[in-house]
C-alpha atoms as a PDB file:
ATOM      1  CA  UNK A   1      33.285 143.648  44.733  1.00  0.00           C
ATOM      2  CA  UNK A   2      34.818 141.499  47.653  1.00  0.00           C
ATOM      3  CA  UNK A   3      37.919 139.366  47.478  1.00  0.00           C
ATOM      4  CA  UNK A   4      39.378 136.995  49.675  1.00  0.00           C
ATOM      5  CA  UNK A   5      41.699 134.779  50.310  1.00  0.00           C
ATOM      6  CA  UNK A   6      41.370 133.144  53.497  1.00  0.00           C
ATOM      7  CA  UNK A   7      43.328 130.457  55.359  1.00  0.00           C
ATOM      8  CA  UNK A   8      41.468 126.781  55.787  1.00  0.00           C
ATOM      9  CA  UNK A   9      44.122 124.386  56.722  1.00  0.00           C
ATOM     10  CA  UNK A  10      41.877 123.679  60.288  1.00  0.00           C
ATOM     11  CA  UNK A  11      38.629 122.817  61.044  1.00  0.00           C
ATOM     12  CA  UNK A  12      37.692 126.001  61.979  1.00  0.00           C
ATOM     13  CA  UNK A  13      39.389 128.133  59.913  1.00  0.00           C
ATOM     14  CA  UNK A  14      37.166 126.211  56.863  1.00  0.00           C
ATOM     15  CA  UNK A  15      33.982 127.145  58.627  1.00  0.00           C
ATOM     16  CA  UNK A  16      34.962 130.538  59.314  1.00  0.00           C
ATOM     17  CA  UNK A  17      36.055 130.776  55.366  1.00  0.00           C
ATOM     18  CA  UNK A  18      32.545 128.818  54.401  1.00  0.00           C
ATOM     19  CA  UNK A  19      30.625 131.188  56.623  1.00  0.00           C
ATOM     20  CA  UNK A  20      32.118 134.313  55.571  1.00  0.00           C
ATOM     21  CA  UNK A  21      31.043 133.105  51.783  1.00  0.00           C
ATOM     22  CA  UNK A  22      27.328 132.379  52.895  1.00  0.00           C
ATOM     23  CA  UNK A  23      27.018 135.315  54.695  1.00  0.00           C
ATOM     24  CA  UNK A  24      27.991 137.183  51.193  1.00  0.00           C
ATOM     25  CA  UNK A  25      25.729 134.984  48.865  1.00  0.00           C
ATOM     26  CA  UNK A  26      22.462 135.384  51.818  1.00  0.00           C
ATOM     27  CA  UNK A  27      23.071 139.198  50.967  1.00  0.00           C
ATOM     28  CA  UNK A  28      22.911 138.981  47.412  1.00  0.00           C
ATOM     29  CA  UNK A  29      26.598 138.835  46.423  1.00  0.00           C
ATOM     30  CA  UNK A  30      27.391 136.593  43.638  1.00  0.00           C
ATOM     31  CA  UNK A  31      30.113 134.699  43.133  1.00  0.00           C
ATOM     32  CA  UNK A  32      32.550 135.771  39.497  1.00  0.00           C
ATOM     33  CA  UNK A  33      35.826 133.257  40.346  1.00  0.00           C
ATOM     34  CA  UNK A  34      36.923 131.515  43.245  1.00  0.00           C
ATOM     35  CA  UNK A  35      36.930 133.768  46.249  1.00  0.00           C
ATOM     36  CA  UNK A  36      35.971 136.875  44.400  1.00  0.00           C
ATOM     37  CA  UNK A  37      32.336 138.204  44.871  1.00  0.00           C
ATOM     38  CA  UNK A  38      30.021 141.152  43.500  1.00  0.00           C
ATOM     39  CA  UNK A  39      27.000 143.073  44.392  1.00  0.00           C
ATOM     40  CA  UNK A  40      25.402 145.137  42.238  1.00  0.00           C
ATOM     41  CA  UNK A  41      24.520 148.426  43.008  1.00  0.00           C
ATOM     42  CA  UNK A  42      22.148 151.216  40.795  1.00  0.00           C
ATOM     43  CA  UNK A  43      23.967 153.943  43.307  1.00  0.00           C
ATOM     44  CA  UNK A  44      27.521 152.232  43.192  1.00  0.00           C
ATOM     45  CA  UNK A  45      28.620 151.945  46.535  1.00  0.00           C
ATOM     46  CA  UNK A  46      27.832 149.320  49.288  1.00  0.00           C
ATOM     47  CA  UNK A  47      25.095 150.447  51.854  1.00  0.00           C
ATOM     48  CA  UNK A  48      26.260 151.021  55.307  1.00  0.00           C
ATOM     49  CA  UNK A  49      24.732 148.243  56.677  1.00  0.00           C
ATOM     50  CA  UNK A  50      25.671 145.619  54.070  1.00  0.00           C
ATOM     51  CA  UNK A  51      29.830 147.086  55.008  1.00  0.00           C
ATOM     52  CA  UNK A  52      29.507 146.598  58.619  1.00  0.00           C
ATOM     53  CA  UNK A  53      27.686 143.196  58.339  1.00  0.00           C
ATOM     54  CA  UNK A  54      30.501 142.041  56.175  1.00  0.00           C
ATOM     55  CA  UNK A  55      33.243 143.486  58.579  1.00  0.00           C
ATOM     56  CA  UNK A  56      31.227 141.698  61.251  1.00  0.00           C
ATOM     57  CA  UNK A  57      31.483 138.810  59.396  1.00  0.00           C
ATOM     58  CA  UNK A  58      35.504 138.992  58.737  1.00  0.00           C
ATOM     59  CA  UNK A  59      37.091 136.009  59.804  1.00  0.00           C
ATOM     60  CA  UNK A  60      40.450 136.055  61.538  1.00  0.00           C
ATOM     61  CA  UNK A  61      43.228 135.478  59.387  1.00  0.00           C
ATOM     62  CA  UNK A  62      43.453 136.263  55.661  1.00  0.00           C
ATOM     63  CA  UNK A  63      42.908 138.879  53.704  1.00  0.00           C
ATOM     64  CA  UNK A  64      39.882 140.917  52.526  1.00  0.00           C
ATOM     65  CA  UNK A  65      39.750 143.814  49.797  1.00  0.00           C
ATOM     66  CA  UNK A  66      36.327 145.349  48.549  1.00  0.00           C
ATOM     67  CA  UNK A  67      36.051 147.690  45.253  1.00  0.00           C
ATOM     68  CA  UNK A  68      33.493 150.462  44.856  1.00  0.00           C
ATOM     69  CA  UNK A  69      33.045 149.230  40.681  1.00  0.00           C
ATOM     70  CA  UNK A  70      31.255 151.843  38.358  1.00  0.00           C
ATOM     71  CA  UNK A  71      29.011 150.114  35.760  1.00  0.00           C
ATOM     72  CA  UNK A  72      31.247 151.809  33.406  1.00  0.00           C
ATOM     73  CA  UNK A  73      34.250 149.969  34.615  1.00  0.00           C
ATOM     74  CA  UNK A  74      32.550 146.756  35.030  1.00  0.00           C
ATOM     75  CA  UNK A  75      31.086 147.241  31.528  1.00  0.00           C
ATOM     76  CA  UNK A  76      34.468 147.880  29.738  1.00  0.00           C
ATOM     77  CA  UNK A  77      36.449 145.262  32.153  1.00  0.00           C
ATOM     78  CA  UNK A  78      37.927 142.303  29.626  1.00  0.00           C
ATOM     79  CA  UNK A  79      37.120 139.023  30.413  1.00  0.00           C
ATOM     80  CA  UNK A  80      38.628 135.153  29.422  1.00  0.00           C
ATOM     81  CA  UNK A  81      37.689 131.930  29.590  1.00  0.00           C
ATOM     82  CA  UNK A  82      39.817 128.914  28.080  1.00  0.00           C
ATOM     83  CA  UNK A  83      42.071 131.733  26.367  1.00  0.00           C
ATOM     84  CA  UNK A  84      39.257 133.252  24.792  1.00  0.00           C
ATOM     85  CA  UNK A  85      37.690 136.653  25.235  1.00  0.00           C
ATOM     86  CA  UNK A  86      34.147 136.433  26.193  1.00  0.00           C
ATOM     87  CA  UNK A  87      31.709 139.095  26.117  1.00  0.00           C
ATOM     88  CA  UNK A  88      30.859 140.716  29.236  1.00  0.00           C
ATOM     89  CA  UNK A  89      27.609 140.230  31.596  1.00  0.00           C
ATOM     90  CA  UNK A  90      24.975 142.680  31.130  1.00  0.00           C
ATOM     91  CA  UNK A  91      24.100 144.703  34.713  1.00  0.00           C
ATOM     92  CA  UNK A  92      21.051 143.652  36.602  1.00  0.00           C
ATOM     93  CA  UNK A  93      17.789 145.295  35.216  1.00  0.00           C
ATOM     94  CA  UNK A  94      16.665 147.639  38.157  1.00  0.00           C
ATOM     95  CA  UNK A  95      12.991 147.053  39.831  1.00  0.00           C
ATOM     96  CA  UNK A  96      10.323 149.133  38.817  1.00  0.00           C
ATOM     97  CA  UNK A  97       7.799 149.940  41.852  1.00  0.00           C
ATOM     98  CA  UNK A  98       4.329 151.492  41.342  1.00  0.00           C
END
C-alpha cells in the first residue's frame, strides 16, 4: 500500500503529484481513497523493481509511506462509508497458467 500526500499549489508541483499517481495506476496499483493506493501481491511484498520504479518516480516535496499488507490484515481491516460499516473487498483471484 502507498500513501501520499503531496504538495500542488504550482504548476509543476500538480504534474509531478499527477504523474507520480499514473505511474502507480500504469503498474497496477489501485486507488482505495484519495491519495492512498494498493497492489496486490500472492507473495506480499512489492517486487524490487516495482520499489525502485516508484522511488524513481518520488516527486520532490511531500511525503510518501508504503505498507507491506498481509491478506490477513487486509481481510480483517474495518471499513466505512457514510457511517456505515461495509464489508470488505475480496483479494484478487490469482492466474492459473498451464
Amino acid at each position: 500500500m502507498v500513501m501520499f500526500d503531496l504538495p500542488t499549489k504550482t504548476k509543476k508541483q500538480r504534474r509531478a503529484y499527477t504523474g507520480f499517481r499514473r505511474y502507480l495506476l500504469d503498474n497496477g496499483f489501485s486507488q482505495v481513497q484519495f491519495s492512498v493506493y494498493s497492489w496486490y501481491s500472492p507473495a506480499g511484498h512489492l517486487s524490487v523493481r516495482l520499489l525502485k520504479g516508484i522511488k524513481a518516480h518520488l516527486p520532490p516535496g511531500g511525503e510518501v509511506r508504503i505498507y507491506h499488507l498481509t491478506d490477513h490484515q487486509w481481510a480483517t481491516a474495518l471499513r466505512f462509508s457514510n457511517a456505515t460499516e461495509v464489508k470488505q473487498e475480496e483479494a484478487p483471484a490469482q492466474l492459473m497458467l498451464f
